[in-house]
PDB file of N, CA and C in Angstrom:
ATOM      1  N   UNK A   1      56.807 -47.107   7.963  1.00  0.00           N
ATOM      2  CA  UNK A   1      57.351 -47.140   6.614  1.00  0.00           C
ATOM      3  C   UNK A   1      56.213 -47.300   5.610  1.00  0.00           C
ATOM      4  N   UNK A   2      56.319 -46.875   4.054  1.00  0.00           N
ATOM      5  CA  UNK A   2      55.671 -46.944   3.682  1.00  0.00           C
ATOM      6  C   UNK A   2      56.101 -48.069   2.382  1.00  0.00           C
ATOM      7  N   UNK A   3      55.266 -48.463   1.732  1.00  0.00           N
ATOM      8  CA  UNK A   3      55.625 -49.155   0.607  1.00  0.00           C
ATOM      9  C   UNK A   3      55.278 -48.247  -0.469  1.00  0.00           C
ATOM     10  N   UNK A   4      56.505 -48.448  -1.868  1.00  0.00           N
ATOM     11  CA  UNK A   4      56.533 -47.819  -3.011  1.00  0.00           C
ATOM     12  C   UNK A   4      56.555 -48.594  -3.752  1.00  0.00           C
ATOM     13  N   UNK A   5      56.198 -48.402  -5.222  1.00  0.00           N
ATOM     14  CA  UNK A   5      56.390 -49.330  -6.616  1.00  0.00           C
ATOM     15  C   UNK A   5      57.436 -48.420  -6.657  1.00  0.00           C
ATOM     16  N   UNK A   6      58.418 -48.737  -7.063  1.00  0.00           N
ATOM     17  CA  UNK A   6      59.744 -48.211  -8.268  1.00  0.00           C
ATOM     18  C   UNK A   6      59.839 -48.878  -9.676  1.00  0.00           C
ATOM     19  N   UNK A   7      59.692 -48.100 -10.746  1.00  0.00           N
ATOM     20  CA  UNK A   7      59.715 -48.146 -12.374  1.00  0.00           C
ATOM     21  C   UNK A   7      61.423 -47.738 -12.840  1.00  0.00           C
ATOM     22  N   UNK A   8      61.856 -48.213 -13.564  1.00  0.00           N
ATOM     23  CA  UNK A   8      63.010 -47.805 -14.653  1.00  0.00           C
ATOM     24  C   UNK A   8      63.358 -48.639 -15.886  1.00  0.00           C
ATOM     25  N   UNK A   9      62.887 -47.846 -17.088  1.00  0.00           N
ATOM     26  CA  UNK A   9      63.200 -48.741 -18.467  1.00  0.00           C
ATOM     27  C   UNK A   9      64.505 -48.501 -19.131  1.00  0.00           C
ATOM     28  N   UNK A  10      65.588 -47.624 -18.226  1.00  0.00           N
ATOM     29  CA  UNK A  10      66.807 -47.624 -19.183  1.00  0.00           C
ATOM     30  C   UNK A  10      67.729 -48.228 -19.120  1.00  0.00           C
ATOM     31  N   UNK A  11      68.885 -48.490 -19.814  1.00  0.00           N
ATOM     32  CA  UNK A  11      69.918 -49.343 -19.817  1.00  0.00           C
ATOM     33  C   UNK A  11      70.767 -49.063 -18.798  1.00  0.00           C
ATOM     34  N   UNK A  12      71.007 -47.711 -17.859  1.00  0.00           N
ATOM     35  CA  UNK A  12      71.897 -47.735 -17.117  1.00  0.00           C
ATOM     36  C   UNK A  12      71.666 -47.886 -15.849  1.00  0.00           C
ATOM     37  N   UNK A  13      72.158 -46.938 -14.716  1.00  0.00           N
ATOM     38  CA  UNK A  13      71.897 -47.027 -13.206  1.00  0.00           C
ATOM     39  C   UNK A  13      71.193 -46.323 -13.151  1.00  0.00           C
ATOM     40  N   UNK A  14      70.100 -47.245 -12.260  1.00  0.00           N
ATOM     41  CA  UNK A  14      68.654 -46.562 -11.520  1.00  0.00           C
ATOM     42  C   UNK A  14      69.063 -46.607 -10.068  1.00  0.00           C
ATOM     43  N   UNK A  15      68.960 -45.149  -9.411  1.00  0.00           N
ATOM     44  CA  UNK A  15      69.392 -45.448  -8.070  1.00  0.00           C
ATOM     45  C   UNK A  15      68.298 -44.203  -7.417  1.00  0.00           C
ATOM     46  N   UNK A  16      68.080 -45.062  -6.140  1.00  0.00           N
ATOM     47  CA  UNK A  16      66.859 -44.118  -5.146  1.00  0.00           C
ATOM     48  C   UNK A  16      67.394 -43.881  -4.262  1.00  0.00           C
ATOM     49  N   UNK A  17      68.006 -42.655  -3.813  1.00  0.00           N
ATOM     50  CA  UNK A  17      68.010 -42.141  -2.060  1.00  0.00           C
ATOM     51  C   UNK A  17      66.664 -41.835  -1.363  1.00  0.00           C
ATOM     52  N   UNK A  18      66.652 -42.001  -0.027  1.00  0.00           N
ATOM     53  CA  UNK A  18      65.666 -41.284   0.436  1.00  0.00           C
ATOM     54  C   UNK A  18      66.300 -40.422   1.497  1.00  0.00           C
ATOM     55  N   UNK A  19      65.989 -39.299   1.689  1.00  0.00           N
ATOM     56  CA  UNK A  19      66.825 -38.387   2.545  1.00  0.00           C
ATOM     57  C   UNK A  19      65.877 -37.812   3.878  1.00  0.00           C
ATOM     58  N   UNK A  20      66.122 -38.230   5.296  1.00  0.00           N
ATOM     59  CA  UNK A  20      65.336 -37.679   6.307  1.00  0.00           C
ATOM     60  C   UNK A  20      66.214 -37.344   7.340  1.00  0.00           C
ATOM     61  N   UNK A  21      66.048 -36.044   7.864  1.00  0.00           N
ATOM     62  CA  UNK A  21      67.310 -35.722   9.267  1.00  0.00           C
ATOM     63  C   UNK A  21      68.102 -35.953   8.060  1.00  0.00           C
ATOM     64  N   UNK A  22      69.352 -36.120   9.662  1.00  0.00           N
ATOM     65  CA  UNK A  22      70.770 -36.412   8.970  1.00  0.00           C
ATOM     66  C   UNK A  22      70.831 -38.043   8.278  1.00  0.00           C
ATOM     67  N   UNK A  23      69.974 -39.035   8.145  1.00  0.00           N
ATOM     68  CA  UNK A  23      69.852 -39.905   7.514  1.00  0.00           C
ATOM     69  C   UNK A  23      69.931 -39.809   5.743  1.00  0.00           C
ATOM     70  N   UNK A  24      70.568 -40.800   5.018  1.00  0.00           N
ATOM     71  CA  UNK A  24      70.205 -41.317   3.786  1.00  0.00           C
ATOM     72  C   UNK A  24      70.432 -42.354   3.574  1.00  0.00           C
ATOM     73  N   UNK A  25      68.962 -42.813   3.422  1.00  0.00           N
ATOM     74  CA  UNK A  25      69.176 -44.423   2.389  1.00  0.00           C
ATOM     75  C   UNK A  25      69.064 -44.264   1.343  1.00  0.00           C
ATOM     76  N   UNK A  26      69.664 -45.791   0.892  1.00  0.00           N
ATOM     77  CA  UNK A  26      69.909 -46.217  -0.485  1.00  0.00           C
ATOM     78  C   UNK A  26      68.529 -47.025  -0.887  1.00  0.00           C
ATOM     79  N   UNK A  27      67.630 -46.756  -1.629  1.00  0.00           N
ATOM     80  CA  UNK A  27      66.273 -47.732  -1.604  1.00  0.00           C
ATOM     81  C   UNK A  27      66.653 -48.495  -2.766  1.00  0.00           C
ATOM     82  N   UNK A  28      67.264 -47.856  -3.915  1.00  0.00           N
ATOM     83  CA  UNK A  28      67.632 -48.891  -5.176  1.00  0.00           C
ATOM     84  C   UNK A  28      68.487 -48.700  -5.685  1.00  0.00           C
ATOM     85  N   UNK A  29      69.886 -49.373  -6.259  1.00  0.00           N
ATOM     86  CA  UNK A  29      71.010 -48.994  -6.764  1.00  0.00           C
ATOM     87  C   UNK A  29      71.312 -50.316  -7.674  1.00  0.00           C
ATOM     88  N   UNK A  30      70.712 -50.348  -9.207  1.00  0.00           N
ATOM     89  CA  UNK A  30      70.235 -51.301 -10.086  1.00  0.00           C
ATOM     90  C   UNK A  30      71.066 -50.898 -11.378  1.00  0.00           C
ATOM     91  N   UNK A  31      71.453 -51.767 -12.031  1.00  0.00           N
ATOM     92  CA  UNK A  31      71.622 -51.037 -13.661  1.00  0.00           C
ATOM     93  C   UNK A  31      70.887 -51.766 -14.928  1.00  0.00           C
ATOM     94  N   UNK A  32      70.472 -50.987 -15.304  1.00  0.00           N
ATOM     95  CA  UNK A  32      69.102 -51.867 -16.376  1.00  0.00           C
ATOM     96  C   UNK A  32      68.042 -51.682 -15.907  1.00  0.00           C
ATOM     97  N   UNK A  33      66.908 -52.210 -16.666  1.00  0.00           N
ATOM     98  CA  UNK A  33      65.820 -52.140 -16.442  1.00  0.00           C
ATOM     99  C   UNK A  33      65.307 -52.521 -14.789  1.00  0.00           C
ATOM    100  N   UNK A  34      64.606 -51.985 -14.006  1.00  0.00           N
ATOM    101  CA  UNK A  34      64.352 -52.379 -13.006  1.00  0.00           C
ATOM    102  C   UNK A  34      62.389 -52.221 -12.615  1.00  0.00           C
ATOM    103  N   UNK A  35      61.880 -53.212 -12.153  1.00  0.00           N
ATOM    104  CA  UNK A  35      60.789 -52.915 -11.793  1.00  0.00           C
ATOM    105  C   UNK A  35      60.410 -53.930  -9.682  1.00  0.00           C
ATOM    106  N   UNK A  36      60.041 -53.066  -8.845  1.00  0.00           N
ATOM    107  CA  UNK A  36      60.251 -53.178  -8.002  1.00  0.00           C
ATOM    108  C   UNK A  36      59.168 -52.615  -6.573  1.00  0.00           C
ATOM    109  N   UNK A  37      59.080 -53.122  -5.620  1.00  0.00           N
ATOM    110  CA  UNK A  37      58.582 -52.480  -4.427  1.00  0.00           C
ATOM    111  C   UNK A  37      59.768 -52.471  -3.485  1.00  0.00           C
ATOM    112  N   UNK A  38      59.880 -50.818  -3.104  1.00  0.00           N
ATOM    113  CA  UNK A  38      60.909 -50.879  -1.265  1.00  0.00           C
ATOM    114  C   UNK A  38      60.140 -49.916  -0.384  1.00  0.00           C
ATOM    115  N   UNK A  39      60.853 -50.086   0.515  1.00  0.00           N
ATOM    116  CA  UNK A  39      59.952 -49.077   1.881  1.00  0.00           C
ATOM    117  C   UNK A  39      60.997 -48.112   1.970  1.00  0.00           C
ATOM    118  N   UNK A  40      60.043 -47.101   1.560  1.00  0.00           N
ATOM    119  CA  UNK A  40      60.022 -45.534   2.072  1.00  0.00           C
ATOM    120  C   UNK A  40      60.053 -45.382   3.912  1.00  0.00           C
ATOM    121  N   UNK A  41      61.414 -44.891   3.976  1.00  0.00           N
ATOM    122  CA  UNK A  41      61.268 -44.863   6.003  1.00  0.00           C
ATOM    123  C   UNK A  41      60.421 -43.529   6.364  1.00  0.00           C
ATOM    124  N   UNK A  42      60.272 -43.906   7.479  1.00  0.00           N
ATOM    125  CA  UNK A  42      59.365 -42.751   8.012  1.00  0.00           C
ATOM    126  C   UNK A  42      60.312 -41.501   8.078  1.00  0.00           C
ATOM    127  N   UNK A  43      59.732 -40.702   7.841  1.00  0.00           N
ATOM    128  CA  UNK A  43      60.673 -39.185   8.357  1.00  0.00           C
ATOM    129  C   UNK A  43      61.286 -39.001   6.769  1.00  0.00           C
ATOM    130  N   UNK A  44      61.215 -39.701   5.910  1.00  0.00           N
ATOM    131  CA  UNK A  44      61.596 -39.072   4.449  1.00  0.00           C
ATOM    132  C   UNK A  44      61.229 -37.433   4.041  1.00  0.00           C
ATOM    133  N   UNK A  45      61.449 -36.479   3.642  1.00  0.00           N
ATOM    134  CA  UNK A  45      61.194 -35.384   2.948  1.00  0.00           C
ATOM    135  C   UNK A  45      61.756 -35.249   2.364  1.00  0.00           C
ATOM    136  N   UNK A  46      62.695 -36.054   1.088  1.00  0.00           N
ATOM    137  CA  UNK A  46      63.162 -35.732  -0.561  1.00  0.00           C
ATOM    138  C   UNK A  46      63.557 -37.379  -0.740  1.00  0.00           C
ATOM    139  N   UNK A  47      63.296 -37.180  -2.024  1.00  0.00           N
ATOM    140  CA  UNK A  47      63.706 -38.733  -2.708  1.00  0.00           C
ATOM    141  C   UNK A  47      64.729 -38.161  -4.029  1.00  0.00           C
ATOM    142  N   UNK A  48      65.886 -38.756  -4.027  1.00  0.00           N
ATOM    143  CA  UNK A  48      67.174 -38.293  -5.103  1.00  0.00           C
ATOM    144  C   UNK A  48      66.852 -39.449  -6.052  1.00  0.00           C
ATOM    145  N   UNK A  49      66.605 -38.983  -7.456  1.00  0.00           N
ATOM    146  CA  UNK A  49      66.767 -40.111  -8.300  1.00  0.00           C
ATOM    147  C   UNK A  49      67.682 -39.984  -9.697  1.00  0.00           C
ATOM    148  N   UNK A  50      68.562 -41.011  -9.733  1.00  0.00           N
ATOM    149  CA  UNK A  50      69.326 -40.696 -10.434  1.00  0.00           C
ATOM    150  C   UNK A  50      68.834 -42.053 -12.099  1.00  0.00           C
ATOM    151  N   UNK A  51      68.856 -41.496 -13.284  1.00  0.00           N
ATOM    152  CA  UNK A  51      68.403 -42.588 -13.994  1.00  0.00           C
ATOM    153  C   UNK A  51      68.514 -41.767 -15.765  1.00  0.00           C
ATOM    154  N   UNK A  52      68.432 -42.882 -16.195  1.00  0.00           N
ATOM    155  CA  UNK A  52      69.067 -42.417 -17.409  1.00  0.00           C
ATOM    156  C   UNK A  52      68.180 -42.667 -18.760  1.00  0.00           C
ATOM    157  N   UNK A  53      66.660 -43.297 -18.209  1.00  0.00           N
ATOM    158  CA  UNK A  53      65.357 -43.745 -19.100  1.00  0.00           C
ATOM    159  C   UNK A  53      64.215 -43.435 -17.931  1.00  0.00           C
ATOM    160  N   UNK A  54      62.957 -43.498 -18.462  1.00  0.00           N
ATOM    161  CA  UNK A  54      62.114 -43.091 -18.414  1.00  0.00           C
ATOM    162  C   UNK A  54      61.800 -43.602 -16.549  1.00  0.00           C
ATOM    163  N   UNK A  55      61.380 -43.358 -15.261  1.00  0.00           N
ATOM    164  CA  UNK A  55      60.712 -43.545 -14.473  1.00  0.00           C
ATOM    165  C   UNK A  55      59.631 -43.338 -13.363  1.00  0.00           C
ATOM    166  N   UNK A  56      59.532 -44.029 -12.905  1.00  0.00           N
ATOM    167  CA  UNK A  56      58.205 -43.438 -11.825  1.00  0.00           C
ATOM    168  C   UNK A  56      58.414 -44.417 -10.526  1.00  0.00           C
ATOM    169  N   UNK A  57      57.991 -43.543  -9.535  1.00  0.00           N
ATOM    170  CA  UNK A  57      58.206 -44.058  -8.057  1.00  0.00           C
ATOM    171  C   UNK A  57      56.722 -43.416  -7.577  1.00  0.00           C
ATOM    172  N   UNK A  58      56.018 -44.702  -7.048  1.00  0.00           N
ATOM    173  CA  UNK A  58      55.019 -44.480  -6.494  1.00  0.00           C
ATOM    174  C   UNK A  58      54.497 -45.262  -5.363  1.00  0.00           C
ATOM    175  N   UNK A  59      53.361 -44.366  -4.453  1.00  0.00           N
ATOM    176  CA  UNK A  59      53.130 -45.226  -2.925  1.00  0.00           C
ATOM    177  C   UNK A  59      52.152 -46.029  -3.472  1.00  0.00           C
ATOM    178  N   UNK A  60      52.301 -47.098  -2.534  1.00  0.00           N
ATOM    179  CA  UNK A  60      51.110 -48.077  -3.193  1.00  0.00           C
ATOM    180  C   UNK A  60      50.130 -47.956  -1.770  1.00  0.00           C
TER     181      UNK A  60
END
């Protein structure tokens, strides 16, 4: 797994899937501002982000 920073400055729902195989997790499902680290699972190839202000998701 990897570790990520997750960023979100808007008022509503900040939410992170990570999608691998037939797997999806939920990495963040927040409303409001959120600032954060979660683990990225292995075998990820797309990240769904749903958000309604400005963000950034990054590996640390």
């Amino acid at each position: 797994m990897t570790t990520v920073k997750a960023d979100h400055s808007g008022s509503s729902n900040f939410i992170v899937h990570a999608y691998g195989g037939t797997n999806q997790d939920t990495l963040v499902n927040e409303i409001g501002s959120y600032r954060g680290e979660v683990l990225l699972p292995n075998g990820t190839f797309l990240v769904g982000v749903h958000a309604d202000g400005r963000w950034t998701f990054t590996r640390q």
